[in-house]
N, C-alpha and C. Protein backbone atom coordinates (compact mmCIF):
# COMPACT_ATOMS: atom_id res chain seq x y z
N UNK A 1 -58.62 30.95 -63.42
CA UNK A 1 -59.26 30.00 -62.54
C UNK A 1 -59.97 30.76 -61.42
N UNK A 2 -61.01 30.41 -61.26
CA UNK A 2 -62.14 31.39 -59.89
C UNK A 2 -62.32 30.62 -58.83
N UNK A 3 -61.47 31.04 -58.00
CA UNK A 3 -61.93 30.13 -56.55
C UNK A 3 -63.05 30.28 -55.76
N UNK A 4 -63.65 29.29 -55.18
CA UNK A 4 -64.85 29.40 -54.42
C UNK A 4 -64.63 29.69 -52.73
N UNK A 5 -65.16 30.20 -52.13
CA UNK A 5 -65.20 30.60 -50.69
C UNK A 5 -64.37 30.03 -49.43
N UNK A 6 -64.51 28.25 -50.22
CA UNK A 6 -63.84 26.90 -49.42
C UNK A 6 -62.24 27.34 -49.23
N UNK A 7 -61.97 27.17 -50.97
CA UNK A 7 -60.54 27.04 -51.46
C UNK A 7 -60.06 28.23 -51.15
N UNK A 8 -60.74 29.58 -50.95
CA UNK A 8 -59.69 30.80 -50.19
C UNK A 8 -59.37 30.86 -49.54
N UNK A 9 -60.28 29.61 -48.05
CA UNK A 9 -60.41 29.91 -46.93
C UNK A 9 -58.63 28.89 -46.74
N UNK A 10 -58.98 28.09 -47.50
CA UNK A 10 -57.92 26.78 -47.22
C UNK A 10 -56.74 27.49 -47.41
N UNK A 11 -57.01 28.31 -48.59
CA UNK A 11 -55.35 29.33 -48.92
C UNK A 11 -55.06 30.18 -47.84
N UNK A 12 -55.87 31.09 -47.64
CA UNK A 12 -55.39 32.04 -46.51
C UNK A 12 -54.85 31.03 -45.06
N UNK A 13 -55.55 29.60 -44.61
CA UNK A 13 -54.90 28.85 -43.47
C UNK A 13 -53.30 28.61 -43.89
N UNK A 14 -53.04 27.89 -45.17
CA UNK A 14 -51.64 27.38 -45.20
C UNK A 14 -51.18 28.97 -45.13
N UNK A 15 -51.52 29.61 -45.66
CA UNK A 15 -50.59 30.86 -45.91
C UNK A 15 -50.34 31.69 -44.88
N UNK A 16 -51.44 31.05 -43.70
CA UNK A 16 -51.12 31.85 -41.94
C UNK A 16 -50.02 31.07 -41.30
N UNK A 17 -50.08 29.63 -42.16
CA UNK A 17 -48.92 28.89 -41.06
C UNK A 17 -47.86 28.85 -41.19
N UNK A 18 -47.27 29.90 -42.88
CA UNK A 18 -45.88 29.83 -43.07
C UNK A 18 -45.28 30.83 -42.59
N UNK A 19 -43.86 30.14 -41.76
CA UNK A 19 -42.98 31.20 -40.87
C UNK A 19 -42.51 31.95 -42.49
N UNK A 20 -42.35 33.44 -41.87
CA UNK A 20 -41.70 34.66 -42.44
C UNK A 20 -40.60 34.37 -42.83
N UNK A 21 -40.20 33.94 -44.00
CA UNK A 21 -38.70 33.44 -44.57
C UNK A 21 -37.66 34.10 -44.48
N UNK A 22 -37.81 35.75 -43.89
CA UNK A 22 -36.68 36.58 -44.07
C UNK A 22 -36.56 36.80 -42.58
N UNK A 23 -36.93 35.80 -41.75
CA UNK A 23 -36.65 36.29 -39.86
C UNK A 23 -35.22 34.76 -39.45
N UNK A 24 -34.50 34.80 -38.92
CA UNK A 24 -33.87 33.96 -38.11
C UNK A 24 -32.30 34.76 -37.71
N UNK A 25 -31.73 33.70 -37.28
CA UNK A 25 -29.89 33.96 -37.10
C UNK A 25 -29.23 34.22 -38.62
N UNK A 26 -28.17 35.02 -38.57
CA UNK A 26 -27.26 35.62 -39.20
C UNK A 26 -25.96 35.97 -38.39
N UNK A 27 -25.26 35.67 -39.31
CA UNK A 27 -23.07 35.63 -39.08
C UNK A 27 -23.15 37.12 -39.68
N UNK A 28 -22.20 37.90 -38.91
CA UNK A 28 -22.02 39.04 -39.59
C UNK A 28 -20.84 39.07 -40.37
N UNK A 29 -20.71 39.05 -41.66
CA UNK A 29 -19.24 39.19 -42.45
C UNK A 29 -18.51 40.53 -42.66
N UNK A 30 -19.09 41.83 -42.74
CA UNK A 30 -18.47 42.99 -42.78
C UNK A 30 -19.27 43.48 -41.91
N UNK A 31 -18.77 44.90 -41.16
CA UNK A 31 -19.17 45.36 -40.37
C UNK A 31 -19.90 46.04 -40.63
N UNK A 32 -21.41 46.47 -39.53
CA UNK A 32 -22.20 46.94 -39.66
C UNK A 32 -21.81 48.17 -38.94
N UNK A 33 -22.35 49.26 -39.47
CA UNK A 33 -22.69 50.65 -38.18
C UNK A 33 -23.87 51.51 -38.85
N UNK A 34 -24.15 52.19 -37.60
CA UNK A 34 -25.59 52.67 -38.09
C UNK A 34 -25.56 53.63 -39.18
N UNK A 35 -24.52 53.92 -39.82
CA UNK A 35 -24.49 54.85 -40.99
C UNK A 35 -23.90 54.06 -42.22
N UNK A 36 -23.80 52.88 -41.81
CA UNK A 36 -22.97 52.02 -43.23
C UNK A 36 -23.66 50.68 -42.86
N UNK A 37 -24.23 50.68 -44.15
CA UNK A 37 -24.08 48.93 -44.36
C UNK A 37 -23.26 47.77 -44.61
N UNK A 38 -23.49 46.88 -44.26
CA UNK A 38 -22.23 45.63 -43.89
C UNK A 38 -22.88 44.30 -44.71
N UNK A 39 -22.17 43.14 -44.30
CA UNK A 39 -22.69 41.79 -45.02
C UNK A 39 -23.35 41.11 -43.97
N UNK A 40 -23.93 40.27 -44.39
CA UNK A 40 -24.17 39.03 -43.43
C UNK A 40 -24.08 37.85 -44.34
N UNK A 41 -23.76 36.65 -43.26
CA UNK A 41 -24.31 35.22 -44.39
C UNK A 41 -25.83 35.09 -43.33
N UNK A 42 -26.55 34.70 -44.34
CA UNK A 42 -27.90 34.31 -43.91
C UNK A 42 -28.51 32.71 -45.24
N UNK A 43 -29.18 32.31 -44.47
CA UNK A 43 -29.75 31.05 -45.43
C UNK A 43 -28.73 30.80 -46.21
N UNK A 44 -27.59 30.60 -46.50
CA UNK A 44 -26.53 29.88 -47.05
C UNK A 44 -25.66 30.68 -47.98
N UNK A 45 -26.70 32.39 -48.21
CA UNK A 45 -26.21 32.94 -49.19
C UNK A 45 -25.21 34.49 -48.39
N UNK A 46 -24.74 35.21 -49.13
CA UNK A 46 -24.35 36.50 -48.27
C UNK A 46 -25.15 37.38 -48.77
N UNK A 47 -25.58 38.32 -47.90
CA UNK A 47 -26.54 39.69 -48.05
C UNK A 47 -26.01 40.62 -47.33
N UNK A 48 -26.43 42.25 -48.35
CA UNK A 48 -26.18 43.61 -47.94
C UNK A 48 -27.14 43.33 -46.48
N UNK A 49 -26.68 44.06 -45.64
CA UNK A 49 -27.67 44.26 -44.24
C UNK A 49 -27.32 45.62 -43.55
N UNK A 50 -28.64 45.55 -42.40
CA UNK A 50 -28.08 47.32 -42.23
C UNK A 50 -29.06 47.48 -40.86
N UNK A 51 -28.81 47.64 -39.73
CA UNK A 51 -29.52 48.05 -38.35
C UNK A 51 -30.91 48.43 -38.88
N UNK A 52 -31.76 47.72 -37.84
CA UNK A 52 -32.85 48.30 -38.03
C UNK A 52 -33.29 48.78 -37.07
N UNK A 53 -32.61 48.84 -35.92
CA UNK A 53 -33.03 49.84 -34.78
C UNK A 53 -32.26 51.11 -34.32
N UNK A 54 -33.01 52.01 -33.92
CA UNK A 54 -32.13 53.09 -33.39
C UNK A 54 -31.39 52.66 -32.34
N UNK A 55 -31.93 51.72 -31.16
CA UNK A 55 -31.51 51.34 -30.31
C UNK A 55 -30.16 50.28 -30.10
N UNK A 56 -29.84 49.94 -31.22
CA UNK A 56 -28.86 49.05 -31.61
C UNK A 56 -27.57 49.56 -31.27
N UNK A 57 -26.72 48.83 -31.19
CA UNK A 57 -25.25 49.22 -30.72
C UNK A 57 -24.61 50.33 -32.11
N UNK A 58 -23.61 51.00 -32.10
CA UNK A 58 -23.50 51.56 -32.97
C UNK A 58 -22.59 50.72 -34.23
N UNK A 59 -22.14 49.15 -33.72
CA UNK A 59 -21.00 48.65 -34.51
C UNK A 59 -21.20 47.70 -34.03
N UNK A 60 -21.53 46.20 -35.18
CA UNK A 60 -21.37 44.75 -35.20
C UNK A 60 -20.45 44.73 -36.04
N UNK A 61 -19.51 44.10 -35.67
CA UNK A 61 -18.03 43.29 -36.21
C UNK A 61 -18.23 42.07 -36.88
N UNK A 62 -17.62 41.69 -37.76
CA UNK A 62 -17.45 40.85 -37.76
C UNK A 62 -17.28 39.40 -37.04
N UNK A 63 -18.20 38.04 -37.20
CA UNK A 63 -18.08 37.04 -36.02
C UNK A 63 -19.20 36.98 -35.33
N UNK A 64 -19.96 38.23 -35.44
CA UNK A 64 -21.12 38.44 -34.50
C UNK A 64 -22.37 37.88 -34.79
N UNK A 65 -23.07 37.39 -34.43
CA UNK A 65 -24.25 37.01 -34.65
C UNK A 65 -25.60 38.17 -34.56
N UNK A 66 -26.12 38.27 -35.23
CA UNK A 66 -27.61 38.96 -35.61
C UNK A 66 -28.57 38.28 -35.77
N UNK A 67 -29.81 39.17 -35.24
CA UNK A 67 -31.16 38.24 -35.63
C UNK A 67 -31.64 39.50 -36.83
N UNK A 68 -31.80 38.24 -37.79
CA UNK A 68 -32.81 38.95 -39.25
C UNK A 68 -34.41 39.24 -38.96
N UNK A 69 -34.53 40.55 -39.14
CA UNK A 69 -36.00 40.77 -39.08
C UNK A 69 -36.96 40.95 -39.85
N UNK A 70 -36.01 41.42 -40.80
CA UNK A 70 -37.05 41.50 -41.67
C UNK A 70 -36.21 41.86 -43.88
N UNK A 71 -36.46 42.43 -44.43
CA UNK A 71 -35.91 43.04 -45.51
C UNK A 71 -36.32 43.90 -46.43
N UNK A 72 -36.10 44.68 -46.90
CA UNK A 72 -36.12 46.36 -47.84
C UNK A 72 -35.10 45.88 -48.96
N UNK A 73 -36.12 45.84 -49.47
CA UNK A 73 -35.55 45.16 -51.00
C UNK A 73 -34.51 44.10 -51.02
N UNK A 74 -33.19 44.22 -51.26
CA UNK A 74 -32.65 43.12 -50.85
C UNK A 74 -31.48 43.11 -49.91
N UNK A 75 -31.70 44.05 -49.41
CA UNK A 75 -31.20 45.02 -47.78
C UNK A 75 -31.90 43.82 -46.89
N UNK A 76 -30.97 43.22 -45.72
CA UNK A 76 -31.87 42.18 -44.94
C UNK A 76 -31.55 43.55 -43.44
N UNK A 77 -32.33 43.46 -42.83
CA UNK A 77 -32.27 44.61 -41.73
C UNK A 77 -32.52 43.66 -40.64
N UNK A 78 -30.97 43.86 -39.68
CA UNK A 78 -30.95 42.85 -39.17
C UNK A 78 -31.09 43.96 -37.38
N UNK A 79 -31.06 43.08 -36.33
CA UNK A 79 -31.20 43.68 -34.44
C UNK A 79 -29.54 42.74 -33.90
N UNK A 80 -28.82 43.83 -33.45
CA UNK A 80 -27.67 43.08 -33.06
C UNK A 80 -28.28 41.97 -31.38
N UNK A 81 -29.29 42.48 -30.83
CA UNK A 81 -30.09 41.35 -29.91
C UNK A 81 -29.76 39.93 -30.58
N UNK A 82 -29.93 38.94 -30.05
CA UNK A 82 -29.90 37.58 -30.55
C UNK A 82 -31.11 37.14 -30.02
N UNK A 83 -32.16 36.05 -30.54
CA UNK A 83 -33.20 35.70 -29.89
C UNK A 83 -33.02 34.69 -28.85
């Protein structure tokens, strides 16, 4: 199917207005430290996760809340910051 100039333009708008599915709050279930990866529950499911800043504490515990920033394959790389 060959889209015309209109219909790309219309795709690229919806496709600017959808939030980044892999950013929000996360529960930390195993502990994180900057040399080991830990769990999180995120969107209903549990995921490997793992600091994504240098600046980060060296150890989220369990209980803790994280903000998800982003993900590396199916590594969610989370900021012990909260938004």
């Amino acid at each position: 199917m060959k889209l015309n100039c209109l219909s790309r333009q219309l795709l690229k708008i919806s496709a600017d207005k959808i939030e980044h599915p892999w950013q929000g709050l996360a529960e930390v279930c195993r502990t994180i430290t900057a040399q080991r990866k830990g769990r999180v529950y995120f969107l209903g499911s549990y995921w490997p996760a793992q600091l994504a800043a240098a600046q980060s504490p060296a150890m989220v515990t369990p209980g803790t809340s994280v903000t998800v920033i982003g993900r590396q394959g199916i590594t969610l790389l989370v900021d012990a910051a909260v938004l």
